[in-house]
Protein backbone atom coordinates (compact mmCIF):
# COMPACT_ATOMS: atom_id res chain seq x y z
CA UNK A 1 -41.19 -104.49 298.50
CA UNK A 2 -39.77 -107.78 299.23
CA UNK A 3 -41.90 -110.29 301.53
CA UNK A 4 -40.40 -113.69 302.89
CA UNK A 5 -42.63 -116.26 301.48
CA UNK A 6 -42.82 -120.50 301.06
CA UNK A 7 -41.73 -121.29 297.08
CA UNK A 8 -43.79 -124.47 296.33
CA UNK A 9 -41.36 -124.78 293.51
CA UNK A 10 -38.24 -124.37 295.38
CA UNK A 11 -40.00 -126.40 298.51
CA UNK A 12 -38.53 -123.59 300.70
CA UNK A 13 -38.92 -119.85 301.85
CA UNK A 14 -37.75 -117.45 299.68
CA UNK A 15 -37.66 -113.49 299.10
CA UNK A 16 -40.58 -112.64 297.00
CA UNK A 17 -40.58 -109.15 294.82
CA UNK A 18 -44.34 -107.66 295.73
CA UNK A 19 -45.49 -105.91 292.53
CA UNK A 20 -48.91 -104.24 293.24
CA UNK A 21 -51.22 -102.34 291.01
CA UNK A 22 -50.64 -102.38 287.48
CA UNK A 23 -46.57 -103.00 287.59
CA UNK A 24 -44.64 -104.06 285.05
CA UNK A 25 -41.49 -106.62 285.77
CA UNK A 26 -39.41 -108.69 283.99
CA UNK A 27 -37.81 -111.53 286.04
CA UNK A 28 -34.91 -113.37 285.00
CA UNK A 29 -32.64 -116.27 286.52
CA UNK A 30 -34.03 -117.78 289.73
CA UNK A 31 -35.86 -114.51 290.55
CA UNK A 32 -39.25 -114.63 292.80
CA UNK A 33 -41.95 -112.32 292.51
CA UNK A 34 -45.84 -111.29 294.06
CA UNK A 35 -47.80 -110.10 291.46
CA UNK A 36 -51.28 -108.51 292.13
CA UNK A 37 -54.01 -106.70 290.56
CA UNK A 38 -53.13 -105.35 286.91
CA UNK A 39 -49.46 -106.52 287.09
CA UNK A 40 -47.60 -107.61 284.05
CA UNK A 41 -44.33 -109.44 284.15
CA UNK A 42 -41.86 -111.42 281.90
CA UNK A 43 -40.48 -114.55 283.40
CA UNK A 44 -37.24 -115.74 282.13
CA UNK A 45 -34.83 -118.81 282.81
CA UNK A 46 -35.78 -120.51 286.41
CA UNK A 47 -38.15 -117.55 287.78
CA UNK A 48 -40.83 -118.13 289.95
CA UNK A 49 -44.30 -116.18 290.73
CA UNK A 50 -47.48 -116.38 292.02
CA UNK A 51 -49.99 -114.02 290.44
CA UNK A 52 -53.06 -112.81 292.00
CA UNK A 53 -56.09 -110.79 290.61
CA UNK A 54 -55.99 -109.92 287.01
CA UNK A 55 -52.44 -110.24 286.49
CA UNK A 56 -50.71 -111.80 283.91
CA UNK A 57 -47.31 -112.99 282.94
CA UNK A 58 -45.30 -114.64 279.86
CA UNK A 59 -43.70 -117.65 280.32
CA UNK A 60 -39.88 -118.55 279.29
CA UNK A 61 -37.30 -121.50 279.73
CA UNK A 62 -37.76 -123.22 283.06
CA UNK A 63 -39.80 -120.38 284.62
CA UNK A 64 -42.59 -121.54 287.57
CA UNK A 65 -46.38 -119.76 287.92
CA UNK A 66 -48.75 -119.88 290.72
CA UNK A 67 -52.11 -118.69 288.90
CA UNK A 68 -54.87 -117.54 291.63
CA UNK A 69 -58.58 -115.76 291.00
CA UNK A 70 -58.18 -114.07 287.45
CA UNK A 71 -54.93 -114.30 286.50
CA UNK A 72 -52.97 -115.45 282.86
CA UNK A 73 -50.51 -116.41 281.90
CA UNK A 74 -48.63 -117.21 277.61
CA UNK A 75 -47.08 -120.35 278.07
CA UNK A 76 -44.21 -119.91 276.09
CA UNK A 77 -41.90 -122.25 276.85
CA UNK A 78 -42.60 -126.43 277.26
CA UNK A 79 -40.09 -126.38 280.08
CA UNK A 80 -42.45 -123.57 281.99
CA UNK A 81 -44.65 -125.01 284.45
CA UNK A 82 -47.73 -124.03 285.68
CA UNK A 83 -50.27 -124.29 288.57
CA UNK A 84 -53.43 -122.84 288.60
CA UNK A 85 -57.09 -122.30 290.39
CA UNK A 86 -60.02 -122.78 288.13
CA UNK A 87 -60.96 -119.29 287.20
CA UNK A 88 -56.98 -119.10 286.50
CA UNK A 89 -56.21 -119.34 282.28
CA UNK A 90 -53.25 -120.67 280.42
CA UNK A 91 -52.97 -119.32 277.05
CA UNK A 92 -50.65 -121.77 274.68
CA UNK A 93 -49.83 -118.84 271.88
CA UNK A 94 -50.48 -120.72 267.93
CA UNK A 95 -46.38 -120.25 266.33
CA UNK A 96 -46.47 -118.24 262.87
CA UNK A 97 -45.05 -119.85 259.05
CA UNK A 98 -42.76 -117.13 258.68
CA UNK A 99 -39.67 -117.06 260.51
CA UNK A 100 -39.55 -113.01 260.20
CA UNK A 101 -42.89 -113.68 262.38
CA UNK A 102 -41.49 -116.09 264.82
CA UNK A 103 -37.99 -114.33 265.32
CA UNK A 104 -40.83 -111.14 266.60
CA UNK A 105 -42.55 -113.45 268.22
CA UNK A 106 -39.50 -114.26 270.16
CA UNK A 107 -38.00 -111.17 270.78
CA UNK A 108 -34.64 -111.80 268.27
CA UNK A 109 -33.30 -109.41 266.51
CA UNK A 110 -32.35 -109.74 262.99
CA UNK A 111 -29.18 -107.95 261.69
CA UNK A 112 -28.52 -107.86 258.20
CA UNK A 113 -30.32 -110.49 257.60
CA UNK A 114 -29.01 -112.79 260.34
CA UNK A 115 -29.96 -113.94 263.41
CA UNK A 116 -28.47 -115.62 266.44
CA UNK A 117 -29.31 -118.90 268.37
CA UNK A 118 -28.30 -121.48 270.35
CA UNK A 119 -26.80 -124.84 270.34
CA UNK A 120 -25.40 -127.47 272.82
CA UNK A 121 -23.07 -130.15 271.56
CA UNK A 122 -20.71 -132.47 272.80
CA UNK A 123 -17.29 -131.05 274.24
CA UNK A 124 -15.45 -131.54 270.77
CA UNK A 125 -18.27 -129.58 269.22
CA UNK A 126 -19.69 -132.31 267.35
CA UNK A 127 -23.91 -132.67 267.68
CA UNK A 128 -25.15 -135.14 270.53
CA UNK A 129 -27.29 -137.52 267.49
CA UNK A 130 -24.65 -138.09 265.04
CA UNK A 131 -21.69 -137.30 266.31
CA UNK A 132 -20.53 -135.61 262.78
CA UNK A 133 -21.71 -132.31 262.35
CA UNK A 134 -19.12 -130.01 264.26
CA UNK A 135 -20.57 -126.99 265.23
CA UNK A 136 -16.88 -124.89 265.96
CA UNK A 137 -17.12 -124.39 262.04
CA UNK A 138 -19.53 -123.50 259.83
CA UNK A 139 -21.81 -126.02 259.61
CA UNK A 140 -23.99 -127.49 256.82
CA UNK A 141 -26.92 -129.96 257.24
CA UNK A 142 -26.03 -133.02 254.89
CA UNK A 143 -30.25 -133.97 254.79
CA UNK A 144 -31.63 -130.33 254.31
CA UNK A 145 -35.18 -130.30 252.81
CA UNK A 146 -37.23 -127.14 253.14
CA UNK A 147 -40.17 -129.26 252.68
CA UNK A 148 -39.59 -131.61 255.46
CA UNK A 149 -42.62 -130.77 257.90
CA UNK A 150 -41.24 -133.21 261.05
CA UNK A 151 -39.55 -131.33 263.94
CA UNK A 152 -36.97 -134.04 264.21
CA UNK A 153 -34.44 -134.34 261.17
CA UNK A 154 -33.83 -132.95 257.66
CA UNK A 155 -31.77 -129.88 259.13
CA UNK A 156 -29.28 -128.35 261.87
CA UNK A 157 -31.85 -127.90 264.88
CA UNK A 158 -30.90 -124.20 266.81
CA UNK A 159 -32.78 -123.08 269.99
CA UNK A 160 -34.21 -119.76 270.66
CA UNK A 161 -32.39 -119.69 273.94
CA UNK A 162 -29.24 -120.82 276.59
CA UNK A 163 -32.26 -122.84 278.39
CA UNK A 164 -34.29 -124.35 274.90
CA UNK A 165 -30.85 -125.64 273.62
CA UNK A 166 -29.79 -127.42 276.76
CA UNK A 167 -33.29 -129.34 276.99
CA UNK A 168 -32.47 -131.81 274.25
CA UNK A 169 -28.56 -132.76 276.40
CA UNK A 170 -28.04 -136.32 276.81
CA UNK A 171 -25.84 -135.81 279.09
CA UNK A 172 -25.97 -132.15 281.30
CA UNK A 173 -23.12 -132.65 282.97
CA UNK A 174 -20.37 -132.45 279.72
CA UNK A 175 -21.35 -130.23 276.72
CA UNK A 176 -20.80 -127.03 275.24
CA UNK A 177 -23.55 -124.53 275.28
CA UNK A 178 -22.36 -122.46 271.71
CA UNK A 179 -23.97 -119.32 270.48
CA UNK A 180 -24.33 -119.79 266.24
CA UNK A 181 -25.90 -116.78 263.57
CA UNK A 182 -27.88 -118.32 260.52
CA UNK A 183 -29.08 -116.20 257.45
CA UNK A 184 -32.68 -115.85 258.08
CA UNK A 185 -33.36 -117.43 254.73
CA UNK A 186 -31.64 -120.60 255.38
CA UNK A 187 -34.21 -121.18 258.73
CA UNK A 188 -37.74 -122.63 258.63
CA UNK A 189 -40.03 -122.79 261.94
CA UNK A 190 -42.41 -125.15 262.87
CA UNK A 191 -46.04 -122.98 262.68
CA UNK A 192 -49.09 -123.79 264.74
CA UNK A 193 -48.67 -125.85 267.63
CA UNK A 194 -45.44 -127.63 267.96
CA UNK A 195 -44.47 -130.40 270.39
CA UNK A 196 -40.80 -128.37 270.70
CA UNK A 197 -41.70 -124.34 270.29
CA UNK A 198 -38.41 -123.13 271.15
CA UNK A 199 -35.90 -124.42 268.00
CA UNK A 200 -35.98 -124.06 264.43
CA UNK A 201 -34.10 -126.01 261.42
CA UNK A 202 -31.40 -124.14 259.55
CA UNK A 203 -29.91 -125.42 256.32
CA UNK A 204 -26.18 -124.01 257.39
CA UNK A 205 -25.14 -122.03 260.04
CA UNK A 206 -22.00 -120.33 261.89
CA UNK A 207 -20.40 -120.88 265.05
CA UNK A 208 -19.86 -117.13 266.69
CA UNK A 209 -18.41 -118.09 270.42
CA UNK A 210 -18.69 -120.90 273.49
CA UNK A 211 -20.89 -119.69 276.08
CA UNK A 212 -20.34 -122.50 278.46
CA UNK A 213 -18.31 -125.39 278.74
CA UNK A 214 -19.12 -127.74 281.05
CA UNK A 215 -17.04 -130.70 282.19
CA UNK A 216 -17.70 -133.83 284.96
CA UNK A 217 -20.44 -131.92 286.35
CA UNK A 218 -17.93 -128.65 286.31
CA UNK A 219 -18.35 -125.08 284.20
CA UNK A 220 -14.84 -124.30 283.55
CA UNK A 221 -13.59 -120.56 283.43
CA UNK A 222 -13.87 -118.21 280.29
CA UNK A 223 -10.12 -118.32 280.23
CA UNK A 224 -10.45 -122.42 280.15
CA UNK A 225 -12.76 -122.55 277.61
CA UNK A 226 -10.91 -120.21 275.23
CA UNK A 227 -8.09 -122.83 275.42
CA UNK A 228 -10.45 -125.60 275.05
CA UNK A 229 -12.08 -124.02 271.79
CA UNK A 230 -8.32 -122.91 270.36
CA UNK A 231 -7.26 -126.99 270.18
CA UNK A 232 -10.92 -128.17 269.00
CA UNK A 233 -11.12 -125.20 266.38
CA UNK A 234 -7.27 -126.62 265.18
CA UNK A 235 -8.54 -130.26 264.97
CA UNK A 236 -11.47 -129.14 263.07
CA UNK A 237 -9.50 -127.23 260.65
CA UNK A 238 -7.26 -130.32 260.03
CA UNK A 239 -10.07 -132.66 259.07
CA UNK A 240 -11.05 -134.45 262.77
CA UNK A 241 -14.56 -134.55 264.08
């Protein structure tokens, strides 16, 4: 059932999704939803809802809660927001040591003892701090210490998702957004509490395909950015940053 409703997110009306007695929804993109009584949902990327009764809902990426009379919500993301009514509860989950644990934890799969994440660099691949780790090759952290316990340094930093790469851009409107696969073994994650949730050091990694490729503000067509990554993958392989 869609209802026409005012988004205090979006600061307009949109279509809500109603979801009424013990649904189940997962919401994804710039999706809006109703969600009353014993409804469960999922919110990924920039989704919006407002939950009602005991409801309850996982947060992800840049997704937007309304929390009114009983509801919950796993704030999974430090992009999510939240709003809330004082019977409402946020629950900030506590991250695991293992990485086997926190790839579960975040819904990755693992094949053959890899996994796949996410990275956003400059447009000749290179990383936005240095400027000398090129990410259209395999890539090897020149400072890797498993001990390190700091979230910043001491390893290649990979997000769990499109949305938790592009948070750390220093500049949104020219990067590539590149999906990479790391041997599970070469990863650490940061356990308890941590200031950024959504990446992970790796001590190497691989560079598997460009999943965006955006230019002055522009995303550029698949066709583009194939030609884009054939002359940066060329340079790379002859020795250029």
């Amino acid at each position: 059932m869609i209802e026409k409703k005012y988004c205090y997110v979006c600061c307009k009306e949109c279509d809500f999704e109603i979801y009424m007695k013990d649904s189940h929804a997962e919401l994804r993109e710039n999706s809006h939803a109703e969600l009353r009584e014993n409804s469960h949902a999922v919110l990924r990327e920039n989704s919006h809802a407002v939950l009602r009764e005991n409801s309850h809902a996982e947060l992800w990426e840049n997704s937007h809660a309304e929390l009114w009379d009983f509801s919950a919500v796993h704030l999974l993301s430090i992009e999510a927001k939240t709003t809330k009514t004082k019977t409402a509860h946020i629950i900030k989950p506590i991250y695991p040591k293992s990485m086997a644990d926190w790839t579960a934890m975040k819904g990755i799969p693992i094949k053959r003892g890899k996994i796949q994440l996410f990275k956003a660099t400059k447009l000749d691949g290179t990383d936005f701090h240095t400027g000398k780790i090129n990410y259209l090759k395999n890539a090897v952290a020149p400072d890797w210490d498993v001990k390190f316990k700091s979230e910043c340094g001491a390893g290649l930093h990979l997000a769990d998702s499109p949305e938790g790469a592009k948070y750390f851009l220093k500049d949104r409107g020219n990067y590539l957004l590149l999906l990479i696969e790391a041997d599970i073994k070469d990863c650490k994650c940061f356990p308890g509490q941590p200031q950024y949730p959504m990446k992970i050091r790796a001590r190497t990694c691989r560079f598997v395909k460009v999943l965006e490729r955006v230019e002055n503000g522009v995303c550029k067509t698949e066709e583009a950015a194939k030609q884009f990554l054939t002359r940066a993958i060329s340079k790379a392989e002859e020795g250029h940053p």
